[in-house]
C-alpha atoms as a PDB file:
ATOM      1  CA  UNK A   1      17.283  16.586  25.480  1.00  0.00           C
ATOM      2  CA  UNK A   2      15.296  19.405  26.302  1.00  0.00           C
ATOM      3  CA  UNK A   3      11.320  19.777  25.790  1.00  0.00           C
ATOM      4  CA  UNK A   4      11.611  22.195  23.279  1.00  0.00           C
ATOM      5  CA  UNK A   5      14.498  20.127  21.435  1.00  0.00           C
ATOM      6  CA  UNK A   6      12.031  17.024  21.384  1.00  0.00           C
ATOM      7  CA  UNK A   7       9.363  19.149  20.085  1.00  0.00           C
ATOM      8  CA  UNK A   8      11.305  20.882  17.283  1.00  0.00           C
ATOM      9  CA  UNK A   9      12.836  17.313  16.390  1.00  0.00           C
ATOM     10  CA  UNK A  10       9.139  15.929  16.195  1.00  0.00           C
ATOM     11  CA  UNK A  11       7.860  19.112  14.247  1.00  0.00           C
ATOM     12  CA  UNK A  12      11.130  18.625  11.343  1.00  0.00           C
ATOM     13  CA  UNK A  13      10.555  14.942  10.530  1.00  0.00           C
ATOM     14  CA  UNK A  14       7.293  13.882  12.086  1.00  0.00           C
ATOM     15  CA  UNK A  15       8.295  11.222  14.455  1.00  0.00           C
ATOM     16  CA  UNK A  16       8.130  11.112  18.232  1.00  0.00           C
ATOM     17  CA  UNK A  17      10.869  10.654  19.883  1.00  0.00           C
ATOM     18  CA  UNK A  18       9.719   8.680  22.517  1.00  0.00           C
ATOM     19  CA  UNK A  19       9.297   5.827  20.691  1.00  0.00           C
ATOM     20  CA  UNK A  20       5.707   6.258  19.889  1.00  0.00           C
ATOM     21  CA  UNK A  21       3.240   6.823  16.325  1.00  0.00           C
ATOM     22  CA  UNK A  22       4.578   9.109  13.817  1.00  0.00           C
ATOM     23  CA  UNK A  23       2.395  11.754  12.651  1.00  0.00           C
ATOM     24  CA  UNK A  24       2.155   9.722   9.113  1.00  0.00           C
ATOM     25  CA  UNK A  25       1.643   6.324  11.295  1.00  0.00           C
ATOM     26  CA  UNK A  26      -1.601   8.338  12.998  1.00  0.00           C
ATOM     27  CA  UNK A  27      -2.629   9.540   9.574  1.00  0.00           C
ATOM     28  CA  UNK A  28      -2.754   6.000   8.418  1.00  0.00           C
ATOM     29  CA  UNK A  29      -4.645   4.788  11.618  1.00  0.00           C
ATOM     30  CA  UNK A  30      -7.353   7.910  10.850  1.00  0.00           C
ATOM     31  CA  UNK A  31      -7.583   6.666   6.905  1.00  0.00           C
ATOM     32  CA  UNK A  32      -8.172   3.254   8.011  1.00  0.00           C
ATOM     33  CA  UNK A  33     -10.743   3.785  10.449  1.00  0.00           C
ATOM     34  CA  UNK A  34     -12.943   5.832   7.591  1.00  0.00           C
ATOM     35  CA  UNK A  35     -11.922   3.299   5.142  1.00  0.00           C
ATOM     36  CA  UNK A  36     -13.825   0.570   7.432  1.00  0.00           C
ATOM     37  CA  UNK A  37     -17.007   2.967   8.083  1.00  0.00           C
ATOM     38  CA  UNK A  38     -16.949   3.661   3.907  1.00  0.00           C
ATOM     39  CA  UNK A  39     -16.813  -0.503   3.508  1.00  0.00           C
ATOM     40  CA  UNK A  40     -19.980  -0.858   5.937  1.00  0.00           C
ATOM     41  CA  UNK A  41     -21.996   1.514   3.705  1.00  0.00           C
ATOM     42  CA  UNK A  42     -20.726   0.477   0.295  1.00  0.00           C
ATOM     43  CA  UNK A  43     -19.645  -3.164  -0.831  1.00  0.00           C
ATOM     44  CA  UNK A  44     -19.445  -2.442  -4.594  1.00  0.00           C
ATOM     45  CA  UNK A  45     -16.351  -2.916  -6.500  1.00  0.00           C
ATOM     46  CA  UNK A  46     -16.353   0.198  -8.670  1.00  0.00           C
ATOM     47  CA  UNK A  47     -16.465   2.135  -5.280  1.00  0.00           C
ATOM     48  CA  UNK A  48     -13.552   0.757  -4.446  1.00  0.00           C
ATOM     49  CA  UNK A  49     -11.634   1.345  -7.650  1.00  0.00           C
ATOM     50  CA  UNK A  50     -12.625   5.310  -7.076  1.00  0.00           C
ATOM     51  CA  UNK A  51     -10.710   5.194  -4.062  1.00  0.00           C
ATOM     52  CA  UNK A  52      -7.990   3.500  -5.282  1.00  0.00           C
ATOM     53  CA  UNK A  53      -7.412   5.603  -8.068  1.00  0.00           C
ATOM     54  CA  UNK A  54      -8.181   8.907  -5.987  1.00  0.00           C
ATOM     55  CA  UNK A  55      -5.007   8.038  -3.429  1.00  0.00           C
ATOM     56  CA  UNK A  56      -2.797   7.234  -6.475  1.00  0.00           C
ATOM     57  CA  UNK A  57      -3.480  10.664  -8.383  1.00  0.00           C
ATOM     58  CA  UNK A  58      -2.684  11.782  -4.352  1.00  0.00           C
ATOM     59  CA  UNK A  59       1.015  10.400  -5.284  1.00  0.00           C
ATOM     60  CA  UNK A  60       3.749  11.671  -7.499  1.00  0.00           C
ATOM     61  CA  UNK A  61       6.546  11.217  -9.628  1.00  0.00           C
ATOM     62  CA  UNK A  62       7.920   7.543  -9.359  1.00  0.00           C
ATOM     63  CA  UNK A  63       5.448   6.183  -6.781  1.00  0.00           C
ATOM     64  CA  UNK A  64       2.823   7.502  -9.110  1.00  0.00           C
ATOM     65  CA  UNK A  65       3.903   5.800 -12.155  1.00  0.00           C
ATOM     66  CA  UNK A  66       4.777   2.788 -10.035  1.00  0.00           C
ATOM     67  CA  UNK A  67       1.352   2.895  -8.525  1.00  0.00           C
ATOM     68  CA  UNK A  68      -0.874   3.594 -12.217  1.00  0.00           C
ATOM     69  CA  UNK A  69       1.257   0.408 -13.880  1.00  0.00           C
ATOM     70  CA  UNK A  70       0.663  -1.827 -11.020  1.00  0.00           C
ATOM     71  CA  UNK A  71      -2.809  -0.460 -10.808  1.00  0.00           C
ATOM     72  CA  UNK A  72      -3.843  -0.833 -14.669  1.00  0.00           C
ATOM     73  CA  UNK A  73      -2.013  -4.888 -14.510  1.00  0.00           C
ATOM     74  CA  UNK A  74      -4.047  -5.758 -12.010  1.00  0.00           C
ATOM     75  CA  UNK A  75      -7.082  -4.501 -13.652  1.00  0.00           C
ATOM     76  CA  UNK A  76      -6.328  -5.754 -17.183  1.00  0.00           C
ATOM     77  CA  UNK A  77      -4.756  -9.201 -15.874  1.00  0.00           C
ATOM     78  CA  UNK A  78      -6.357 -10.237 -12.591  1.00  0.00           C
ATOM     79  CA  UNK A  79      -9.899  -9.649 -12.693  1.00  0.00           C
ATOM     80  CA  UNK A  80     -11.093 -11.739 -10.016  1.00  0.00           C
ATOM     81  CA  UNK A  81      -8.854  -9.400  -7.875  1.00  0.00           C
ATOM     82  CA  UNK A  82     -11.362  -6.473  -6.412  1.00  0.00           C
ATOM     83  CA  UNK A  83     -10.226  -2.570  -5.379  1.00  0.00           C
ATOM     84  CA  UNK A  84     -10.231  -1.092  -2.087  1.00  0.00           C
ATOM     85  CA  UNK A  85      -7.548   1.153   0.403  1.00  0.00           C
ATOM     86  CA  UNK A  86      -5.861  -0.180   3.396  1.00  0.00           C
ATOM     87  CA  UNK A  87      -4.569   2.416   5.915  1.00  0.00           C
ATOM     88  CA  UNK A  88      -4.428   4.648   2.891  1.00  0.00           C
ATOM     89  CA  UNK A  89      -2.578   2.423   0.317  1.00  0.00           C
ATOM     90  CA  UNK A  90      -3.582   1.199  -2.848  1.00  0.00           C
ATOM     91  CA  UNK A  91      -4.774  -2.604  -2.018  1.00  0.00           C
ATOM     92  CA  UNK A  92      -6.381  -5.608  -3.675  1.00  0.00           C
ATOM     93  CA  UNK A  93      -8.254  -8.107  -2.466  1.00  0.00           C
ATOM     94  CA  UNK A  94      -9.527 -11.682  -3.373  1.00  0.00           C
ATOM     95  CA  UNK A  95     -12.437 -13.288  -1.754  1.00  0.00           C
ATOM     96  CA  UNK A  96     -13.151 -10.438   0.428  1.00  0.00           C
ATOM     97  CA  UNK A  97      -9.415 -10.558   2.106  1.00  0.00           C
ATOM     98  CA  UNK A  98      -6.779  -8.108   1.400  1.00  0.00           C
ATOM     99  CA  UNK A  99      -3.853  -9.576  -0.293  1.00  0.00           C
ATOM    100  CA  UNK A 100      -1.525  -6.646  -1.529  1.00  0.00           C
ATOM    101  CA  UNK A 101      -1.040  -3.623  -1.351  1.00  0.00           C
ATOM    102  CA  UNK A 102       1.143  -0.480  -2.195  1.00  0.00           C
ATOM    103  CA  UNK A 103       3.513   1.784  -0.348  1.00  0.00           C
ATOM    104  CA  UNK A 104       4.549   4.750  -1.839  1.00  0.00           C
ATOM    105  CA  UNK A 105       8.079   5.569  -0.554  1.00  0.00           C
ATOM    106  CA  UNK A 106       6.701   9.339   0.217  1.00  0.00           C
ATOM    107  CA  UNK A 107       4.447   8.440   2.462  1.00  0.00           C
ATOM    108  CA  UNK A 108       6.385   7.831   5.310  1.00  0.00           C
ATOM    109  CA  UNK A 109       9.699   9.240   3.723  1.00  0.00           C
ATOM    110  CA  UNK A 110      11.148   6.193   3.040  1.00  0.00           C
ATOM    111  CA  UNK A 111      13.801   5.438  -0.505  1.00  0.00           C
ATOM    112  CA  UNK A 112      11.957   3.352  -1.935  1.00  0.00           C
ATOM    113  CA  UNK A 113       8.044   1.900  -2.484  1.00  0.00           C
ATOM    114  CA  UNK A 114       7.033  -1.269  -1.160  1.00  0.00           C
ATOM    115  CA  UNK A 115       4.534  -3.929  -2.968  1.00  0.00           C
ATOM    116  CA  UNK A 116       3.756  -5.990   0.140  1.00  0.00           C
ATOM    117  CA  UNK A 117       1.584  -9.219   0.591  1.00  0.00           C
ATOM    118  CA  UNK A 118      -0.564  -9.735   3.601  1.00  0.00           C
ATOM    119  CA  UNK A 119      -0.682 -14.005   5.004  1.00  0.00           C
ATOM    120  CA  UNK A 120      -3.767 -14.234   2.906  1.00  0.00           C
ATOM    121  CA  UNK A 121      -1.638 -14.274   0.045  1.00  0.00           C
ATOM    122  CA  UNK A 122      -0.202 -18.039   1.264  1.00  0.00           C
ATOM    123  CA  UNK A 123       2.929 -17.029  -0.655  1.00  0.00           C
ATOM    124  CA  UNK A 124       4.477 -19.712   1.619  1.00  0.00           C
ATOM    125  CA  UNK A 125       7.712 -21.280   0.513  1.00  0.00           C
ATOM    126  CA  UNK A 126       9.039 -23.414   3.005  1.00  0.00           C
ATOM    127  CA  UNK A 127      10.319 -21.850   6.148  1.00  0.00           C
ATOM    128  CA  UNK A 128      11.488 -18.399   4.433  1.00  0.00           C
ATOM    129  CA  UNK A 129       9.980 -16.397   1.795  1.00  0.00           C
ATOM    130  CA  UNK A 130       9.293 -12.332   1.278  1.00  0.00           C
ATOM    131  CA  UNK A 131       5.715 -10.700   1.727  1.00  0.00           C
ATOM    132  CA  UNK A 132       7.155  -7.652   0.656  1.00  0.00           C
ATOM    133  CA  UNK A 133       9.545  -5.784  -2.315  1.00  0.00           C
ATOM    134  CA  UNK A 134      11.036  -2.811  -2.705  1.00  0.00           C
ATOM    135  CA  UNK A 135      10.087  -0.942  -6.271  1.00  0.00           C
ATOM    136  CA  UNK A 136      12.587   1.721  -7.207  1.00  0.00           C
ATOM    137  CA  UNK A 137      11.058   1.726 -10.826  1.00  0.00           C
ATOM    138  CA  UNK A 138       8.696   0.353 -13.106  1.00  0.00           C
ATOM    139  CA  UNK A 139      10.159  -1.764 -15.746  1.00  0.00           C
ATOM    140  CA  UNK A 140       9.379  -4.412 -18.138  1.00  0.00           C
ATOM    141  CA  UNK A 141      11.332  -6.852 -15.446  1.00  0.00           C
ATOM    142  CA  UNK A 142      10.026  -5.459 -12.627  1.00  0.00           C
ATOM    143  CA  UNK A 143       5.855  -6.313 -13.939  1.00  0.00           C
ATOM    144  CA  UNK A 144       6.825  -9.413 -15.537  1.00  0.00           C
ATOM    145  CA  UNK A 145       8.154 -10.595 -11.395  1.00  0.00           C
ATOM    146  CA  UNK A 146       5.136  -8.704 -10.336  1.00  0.00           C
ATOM    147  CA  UNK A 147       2.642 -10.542 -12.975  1.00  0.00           C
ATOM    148  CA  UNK A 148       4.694 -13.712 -11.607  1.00  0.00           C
ATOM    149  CA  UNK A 149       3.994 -13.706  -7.671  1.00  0.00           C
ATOM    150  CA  UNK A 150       0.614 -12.472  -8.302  1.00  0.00           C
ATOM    151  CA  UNK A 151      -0.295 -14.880 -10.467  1.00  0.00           C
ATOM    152  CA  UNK A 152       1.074 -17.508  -7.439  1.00  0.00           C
ATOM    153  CA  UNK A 153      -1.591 -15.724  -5.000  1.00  0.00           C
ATOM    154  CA  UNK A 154      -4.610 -15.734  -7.225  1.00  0.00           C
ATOM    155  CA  UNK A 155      -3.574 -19.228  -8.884  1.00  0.00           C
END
């Protein structure tokens, strides 16, 4: 392929080509640096709720509504879960460790959002288990199996 092909390929959907960091991926990497330099010079949990709900009102449609819903259940049913961003995402934590967060599907073009669970969760089951779904919509099933494996993590 010639240079100028590669280039106009990166320039139409963002990736390289050769294998390497999207231009959403380097986005993220940029967010999350600032996001660690913002948690050095504030630790309180309000602050982190601000950002949370600034990069949700950054979404729209579906990932929005997905994002405000799973947002306000944490906040009304988990409050020993704190706020804060992670590489850009909407993310919870307990104890001080990150242990969800959520992926709207725009953000790196994908069909559908993701609620994913870092190992801090301990959502262990055996030798096989998910620490991550796929959210097309949110539904009055799809919170009550949300409520359900977060209730598992914070126990």
């Amino acid at each position: 392929m010639a240079q100028k092909e590669i280039k106009d390929k990166k320039n139409r959907n963002g990736n390289d080509p050769s294998g390497g960091f999207s231009d959403a991926e380097k986005e993220a990497m940029k967010e999350r640096s600032r996001e660690l330099r913002q948690e050095k010079s504030s630790k309180s949990k309000t602050g982190g709720e601000e950002a949370v709900i600034e990069k949700i009102n950054e979404m729209a449609g579906e990932d929005k509504k997905i994002a405000l819903n799973l947002h306000e259940m944490v906040k009304n049913d988990f409050p020993e879960l704190a706020f804060k961003t992670w590489y850009g995402f909407p993310a919870y934590t307990k104890d001080g460790k990150m242990i969800t967060f959520f992926q709207a599907s725009a953000r790196f073009g994908e069909r559908y959002s993701t609620l994913g669970f870092s190992g801090d969760a301990r959502l262990d089951d055996g030798v096989f288990w998910p620490t991550s779904y796929a959210i097309l919509e949110w539904n009055d099933e799809v919170a009550a199996e949300i409520k359900k494996v977060i209730k598992k993590v914070v126990g």
